[in-house]
Protein backbone atom coordinates (compact mmCIF):
# COMPACT_ATOMS: atom_id res chain seq x y z
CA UNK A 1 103.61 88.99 98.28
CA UNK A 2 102.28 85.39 97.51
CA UNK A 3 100.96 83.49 94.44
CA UNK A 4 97.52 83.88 95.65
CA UNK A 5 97.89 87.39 96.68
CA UNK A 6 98.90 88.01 93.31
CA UNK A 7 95.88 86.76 91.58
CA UNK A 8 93.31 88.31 93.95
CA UNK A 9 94.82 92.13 93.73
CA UNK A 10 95.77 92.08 97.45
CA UNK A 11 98.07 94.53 97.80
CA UNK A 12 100.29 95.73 101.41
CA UNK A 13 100.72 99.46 102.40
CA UNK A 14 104.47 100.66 102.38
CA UNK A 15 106.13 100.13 105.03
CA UNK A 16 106.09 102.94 108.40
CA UNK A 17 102.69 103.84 107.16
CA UNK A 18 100.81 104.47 109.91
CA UNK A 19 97.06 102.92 109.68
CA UNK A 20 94.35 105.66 109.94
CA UNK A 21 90.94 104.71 111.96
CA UNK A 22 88.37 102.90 110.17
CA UNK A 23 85.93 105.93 110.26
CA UNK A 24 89.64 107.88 108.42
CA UNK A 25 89.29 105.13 105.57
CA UNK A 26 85.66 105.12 104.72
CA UNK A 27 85.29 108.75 104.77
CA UNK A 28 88.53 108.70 102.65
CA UNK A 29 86.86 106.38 100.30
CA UNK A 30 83.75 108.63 99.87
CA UNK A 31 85.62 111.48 99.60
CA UNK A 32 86.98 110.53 95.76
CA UNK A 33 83.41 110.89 94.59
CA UNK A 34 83.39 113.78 92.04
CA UNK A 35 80.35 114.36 89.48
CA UNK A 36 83.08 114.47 86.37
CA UNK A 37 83.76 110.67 86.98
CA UNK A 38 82.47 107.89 85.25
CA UNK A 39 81.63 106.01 88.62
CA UNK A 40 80.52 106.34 91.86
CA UNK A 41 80.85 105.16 95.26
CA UNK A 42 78.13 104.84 97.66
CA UNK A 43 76.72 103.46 100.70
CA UNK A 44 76.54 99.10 100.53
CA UNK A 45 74.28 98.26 103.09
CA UNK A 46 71.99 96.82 100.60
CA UNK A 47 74.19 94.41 98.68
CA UNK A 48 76.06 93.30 102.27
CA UNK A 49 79.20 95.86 101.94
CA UNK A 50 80.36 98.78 103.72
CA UNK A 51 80.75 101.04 100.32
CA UNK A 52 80.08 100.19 96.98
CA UNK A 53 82.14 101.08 94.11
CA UNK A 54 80.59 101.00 90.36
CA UNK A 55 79.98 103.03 86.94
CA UNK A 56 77.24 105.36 86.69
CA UNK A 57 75.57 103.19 83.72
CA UNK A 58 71.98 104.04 84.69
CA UNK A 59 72.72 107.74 84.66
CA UNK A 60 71.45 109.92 81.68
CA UNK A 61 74.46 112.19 81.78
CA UNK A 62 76.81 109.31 81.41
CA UNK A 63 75.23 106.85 79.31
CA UNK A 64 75.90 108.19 75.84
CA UNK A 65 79.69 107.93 77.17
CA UNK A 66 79.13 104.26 78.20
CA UNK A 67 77.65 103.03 74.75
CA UNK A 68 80.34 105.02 72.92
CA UNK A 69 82.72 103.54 74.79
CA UNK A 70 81.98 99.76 73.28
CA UNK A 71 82.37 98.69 76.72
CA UNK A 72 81.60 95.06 76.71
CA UNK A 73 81.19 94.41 81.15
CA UNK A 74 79.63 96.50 83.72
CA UNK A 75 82.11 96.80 87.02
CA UNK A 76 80.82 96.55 90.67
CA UNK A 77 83.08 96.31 93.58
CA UNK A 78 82.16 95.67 96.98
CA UNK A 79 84.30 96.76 100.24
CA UNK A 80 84.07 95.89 103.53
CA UNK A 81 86.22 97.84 106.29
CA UNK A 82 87.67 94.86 108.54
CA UNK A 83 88.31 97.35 111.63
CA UNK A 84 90.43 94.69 113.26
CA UNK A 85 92.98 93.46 110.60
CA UNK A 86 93.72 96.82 109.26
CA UNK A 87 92.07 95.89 105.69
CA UNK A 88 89.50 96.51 102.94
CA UNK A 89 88.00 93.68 101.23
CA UNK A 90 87.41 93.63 98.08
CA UNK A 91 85.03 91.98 95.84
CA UNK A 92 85.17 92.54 92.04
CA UNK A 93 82.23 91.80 90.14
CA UNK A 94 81.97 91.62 86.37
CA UNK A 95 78.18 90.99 84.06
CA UNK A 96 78.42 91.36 80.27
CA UNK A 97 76.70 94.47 79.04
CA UNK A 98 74.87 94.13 75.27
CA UNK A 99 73.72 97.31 73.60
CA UNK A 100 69.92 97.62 72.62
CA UNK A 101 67.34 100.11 70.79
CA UNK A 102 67.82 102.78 68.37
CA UNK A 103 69.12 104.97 70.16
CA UNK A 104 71.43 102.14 71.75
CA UNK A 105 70.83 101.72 75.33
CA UNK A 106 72.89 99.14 77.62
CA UNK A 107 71.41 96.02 79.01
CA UNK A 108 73.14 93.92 81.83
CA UNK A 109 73.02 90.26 80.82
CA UNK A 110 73.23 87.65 83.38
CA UNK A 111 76.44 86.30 82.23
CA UNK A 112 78.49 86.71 85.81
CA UNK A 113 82.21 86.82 87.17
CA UNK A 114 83.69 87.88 89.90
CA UNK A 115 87.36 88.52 91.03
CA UNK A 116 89.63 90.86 89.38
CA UNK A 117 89.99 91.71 85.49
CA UNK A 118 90.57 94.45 83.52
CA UNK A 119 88.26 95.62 80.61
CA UNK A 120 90.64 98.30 77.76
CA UNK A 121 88.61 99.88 74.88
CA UNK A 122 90.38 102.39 72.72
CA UNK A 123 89.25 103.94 69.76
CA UNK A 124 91.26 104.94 67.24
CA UNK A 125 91.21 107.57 63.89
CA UNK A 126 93.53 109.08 61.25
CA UNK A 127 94.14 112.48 61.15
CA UNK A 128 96.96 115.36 59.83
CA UNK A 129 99.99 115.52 61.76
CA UNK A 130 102.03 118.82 61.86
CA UNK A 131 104.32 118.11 59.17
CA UNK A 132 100.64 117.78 57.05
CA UNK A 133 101.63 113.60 56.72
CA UNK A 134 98.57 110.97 57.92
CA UNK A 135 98.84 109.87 61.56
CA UNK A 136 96.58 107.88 63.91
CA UNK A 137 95.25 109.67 66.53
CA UNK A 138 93.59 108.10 69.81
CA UNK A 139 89.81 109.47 69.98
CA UNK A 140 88.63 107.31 72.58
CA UNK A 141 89.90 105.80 75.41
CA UNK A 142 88.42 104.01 78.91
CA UNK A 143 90.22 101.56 81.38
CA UNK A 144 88.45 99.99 83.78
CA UNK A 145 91.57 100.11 85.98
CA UNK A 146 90.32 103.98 86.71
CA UNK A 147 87.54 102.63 88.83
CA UNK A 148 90.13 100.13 90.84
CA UNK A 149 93.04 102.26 90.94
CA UNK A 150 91.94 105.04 93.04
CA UNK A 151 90.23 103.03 95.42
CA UNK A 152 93.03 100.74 96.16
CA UNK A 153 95.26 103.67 96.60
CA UNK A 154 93.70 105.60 99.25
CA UNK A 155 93.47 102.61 100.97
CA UNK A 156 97.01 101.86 101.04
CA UNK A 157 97.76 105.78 101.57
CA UNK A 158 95.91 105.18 104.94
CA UNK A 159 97.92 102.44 106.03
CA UNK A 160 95.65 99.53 105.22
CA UNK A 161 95.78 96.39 103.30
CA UNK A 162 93.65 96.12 99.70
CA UNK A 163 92.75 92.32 100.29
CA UNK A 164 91.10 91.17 96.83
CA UNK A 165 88.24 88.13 97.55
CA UNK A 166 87.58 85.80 95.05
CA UNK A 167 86.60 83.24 97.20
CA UNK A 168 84.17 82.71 100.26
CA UNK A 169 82.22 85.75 101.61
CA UNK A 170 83.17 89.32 101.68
C-alpha cells in the first residue's frame, strides 16, 4: 500500500479472495441496512452514485440521538461499483452541522469537505463503582468510523478493492 493510498482509505482485499459479481457486492452493500442503525444506505442515482451511504439526520426516530450526540459534521459517502477493476469508489463527504430551536434541531451549514476523516464524541459522567468509591463512567459514545467500517468491509469480504476518491470524479 502507497502514500496516497494511505491518505484516501483505499484499502486491498486479502489475498485468494475470490471477487464476487458486481450484482454480489451491491446487494451485499444493501443488505447491512437494519432499522436499529444510525445510518442508512440507499439507492444514488440522484447524487451520480451507485449506493449512497449516510446518517439518518432527517429522521424523527433518530434525531434526538443525533443532537445528543454533540455531533459537530453530517457524513455522506458515495459508491460507485467499477464492474471492470474489481472496486468500489468511494467518496467521503463531510458539512458542519449547528444545532437550532428550543427543542434543538440540526441544521447543515454549507461549510464543505470531502475525503476521509473521522468525527469521535464521547460523553462522559461520574458514578459509584462496586467497591462504593467515585468512578467515571462513559454515557455516551458515537464514531463516525461505524458508518465507514462496515461498508468497507463487505467490500473487501467480496473480494474487491475499497478505493477512497478525494480527487477528480467518482
Amino acid at each position: 500500500m502507497g502514500l496516497f493510498d494511505k491518505l484516501t482509505g483505499t484499502q486491498h482485499p486479502a489475498d485468494g479472495v475470490t471477487p464476487a459479481s458486481p450484482r454480489e457486492v451491491h446487494a451485499a452493500l444493501l443488505g447491512l441496512n437494519r432499522p436499529d442503525l444510525p445510518y442508512v444506505i440507499r439507492d444514488g442515482a440522484t447524487e451520480d452514485a451507485d449506493l449512497v451511504a449516510e446518517w439518518r439526520l432527517a429522521e424523527p426516530t433518530w434525531q434526538t440521538f443525533f443532537v445528543q450526540s454533540q455531533l459537530s459534521r453530517a457524513i455522506r459517502i458515495r459508491m460507485r461499483l467499477n464492474h471492470e477493476d474489481q472496486e468500489v469508489r468511494a467518496l467521503e463527504e463531510a458539512w458542519e452541522l449547528s444545532r437550532v430551536g428550543n427543542p434543538p434541531r440540526l441544521k447543515i451549514s454549507s461549510r464543505y469537505t470531502r475525503g476521509p476523516s473521522r468525527t469521535v464524541s464521547t460523553h462522559w459522567g461520574v458514578r459509584r463503582g462496586d467497591d462504593g468509591s467515585l468512578e467515571a463512567a462513559k454515557t455516551f459514545h458515537f464514531d463516525s468510523s461505524d458508518l465507514v467500517n462496515p461498508l468497507r468491509d463487505t467490500v473487501l469480504k467480496s473480494g474487491w478493492i475499497w478505493r477512497g476518491v478525494v480527487f477528480g470524479k467518482l
